[in-house]
C-alpha atoms as a PDB file:
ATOM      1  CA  UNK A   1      75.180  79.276  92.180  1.00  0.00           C
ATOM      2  CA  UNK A   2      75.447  81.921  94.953  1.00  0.00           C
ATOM      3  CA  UNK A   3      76.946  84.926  94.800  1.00  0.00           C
ATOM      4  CA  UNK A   4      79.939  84.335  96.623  1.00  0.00           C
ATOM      5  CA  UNK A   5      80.959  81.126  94.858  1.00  0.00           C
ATOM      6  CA  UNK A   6      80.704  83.136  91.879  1.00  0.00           C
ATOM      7  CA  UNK A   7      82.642  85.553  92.606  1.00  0.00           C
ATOM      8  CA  UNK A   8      85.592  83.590  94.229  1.00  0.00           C
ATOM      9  CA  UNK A   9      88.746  84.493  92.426  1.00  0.00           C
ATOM     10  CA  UNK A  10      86.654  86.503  90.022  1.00  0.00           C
ATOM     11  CA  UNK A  11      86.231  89.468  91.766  1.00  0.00           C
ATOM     12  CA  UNK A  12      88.268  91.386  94.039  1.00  0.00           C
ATOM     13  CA  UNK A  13      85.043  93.563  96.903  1.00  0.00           C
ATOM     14  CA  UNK A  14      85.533  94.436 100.339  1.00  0.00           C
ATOM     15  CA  UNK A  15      87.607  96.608 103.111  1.00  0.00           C
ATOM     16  CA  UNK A  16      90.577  98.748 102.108  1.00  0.00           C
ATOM     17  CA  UNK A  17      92.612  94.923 104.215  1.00  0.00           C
ATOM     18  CA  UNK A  18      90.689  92.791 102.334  1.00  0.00           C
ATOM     19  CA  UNK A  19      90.980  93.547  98.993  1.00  0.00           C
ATOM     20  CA  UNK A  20      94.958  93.784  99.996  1.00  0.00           C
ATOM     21  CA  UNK A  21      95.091  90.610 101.332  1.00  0.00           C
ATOM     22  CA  UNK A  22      92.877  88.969  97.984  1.00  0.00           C
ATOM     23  CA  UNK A  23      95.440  91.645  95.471  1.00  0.00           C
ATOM     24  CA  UNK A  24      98.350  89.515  97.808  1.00  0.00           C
ATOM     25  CA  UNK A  25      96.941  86.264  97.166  1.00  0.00           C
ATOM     26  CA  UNK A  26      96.812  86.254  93.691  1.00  0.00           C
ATOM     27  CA  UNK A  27     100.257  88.141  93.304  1.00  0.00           C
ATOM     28  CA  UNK A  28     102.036  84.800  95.045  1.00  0.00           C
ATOM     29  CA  UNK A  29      99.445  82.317  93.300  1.00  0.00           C
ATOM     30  CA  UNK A  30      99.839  83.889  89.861  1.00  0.00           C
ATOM     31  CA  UNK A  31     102.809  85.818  89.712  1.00  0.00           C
ATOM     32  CA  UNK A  32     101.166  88.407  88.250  1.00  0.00           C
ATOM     33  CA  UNK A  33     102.584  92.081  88.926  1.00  0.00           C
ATOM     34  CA  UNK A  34      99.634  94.034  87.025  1.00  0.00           C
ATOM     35  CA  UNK A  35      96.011  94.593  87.938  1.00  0.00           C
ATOM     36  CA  UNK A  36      93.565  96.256  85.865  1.00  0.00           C
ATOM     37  CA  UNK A  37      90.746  97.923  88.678  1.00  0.00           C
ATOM     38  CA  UNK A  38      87.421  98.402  87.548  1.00  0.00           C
ATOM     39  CA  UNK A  39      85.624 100.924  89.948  1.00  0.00           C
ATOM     40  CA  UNK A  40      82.639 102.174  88.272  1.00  0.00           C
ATOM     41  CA  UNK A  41      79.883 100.682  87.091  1.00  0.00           C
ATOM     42  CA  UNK A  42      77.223 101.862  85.351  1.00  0.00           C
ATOM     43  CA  UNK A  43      74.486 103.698  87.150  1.00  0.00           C
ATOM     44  CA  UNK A  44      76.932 104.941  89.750  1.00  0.00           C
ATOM     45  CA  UNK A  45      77.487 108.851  90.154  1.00  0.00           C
ATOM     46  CA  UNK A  46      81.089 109.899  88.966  1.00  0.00           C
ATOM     47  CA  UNK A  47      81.470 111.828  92.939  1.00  0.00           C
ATOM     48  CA  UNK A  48      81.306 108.107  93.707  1.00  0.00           C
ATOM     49  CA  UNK A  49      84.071 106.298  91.442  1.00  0.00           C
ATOM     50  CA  UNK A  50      86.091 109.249  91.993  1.00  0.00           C
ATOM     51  CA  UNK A  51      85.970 108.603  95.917  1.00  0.00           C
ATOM     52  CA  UNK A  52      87.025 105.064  95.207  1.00  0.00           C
ATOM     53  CA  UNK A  53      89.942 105.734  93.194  1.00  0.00           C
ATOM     54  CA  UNK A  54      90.726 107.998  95.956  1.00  0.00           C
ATOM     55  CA  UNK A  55      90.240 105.416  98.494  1.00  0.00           C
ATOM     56  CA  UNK A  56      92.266 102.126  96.392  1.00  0.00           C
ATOM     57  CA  UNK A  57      95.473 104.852  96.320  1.00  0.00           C
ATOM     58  CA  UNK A  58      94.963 105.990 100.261  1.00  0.00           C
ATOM     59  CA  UNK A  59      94.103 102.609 101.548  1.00  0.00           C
ATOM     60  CA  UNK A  60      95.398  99.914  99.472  1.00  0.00           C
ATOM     61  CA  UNK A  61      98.006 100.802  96.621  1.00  0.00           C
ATOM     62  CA  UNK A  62      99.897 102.833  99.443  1.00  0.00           C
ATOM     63  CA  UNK A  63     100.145  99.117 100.713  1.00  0.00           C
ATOM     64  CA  UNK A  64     102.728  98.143  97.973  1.00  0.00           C
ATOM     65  CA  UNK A  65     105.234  99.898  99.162  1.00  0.00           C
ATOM     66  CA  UNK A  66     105.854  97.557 102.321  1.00  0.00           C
ATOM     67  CA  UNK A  67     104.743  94.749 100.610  1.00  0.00           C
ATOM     68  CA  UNK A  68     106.469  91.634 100.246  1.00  0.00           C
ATOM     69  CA  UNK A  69     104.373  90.172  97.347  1.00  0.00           C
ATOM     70  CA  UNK A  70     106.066  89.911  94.121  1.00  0.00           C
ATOM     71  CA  UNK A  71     107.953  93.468  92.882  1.00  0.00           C
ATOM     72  CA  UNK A  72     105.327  95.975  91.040  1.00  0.00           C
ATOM     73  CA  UNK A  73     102.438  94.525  93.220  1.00  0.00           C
END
């Protein structure tokens, strides 16, 4: 199975937009108000997860606040 088919619905990768617009999608299809975020695996440097925490709050958690996806997404 390829990578992508695999990881349909499973996993949440890409720009700052896209992983918005997949965090959107399942907000509306689930009704779910609560994500758990895993951004480091194992092997990457800390400096690195720490830049991508950064970078979810900057680019894409900022992006609940003018959302209209359920409340708390």
């Amino acid at each position: 199975m390829p990578l992508e088919d695999l990881a349909r619905d499973r996993f949440i990768l890409g720009n700052a937009e896209e992983c918005w617009n997949d965090i959107e999608r399942h907000a509306r299809t689930l009704g779910v108000n609560h994500f758990i975020f895993r951004l480091q695996w194992p092997g990457m440097p800390q400096e690195d997860a720490l830049g991508q925490i950064a970078q979810l709050g900057r680019e894409v958690v900022q992006k609940t606040r003018t959302s209209s996806a359920p409340s708390g997404v």
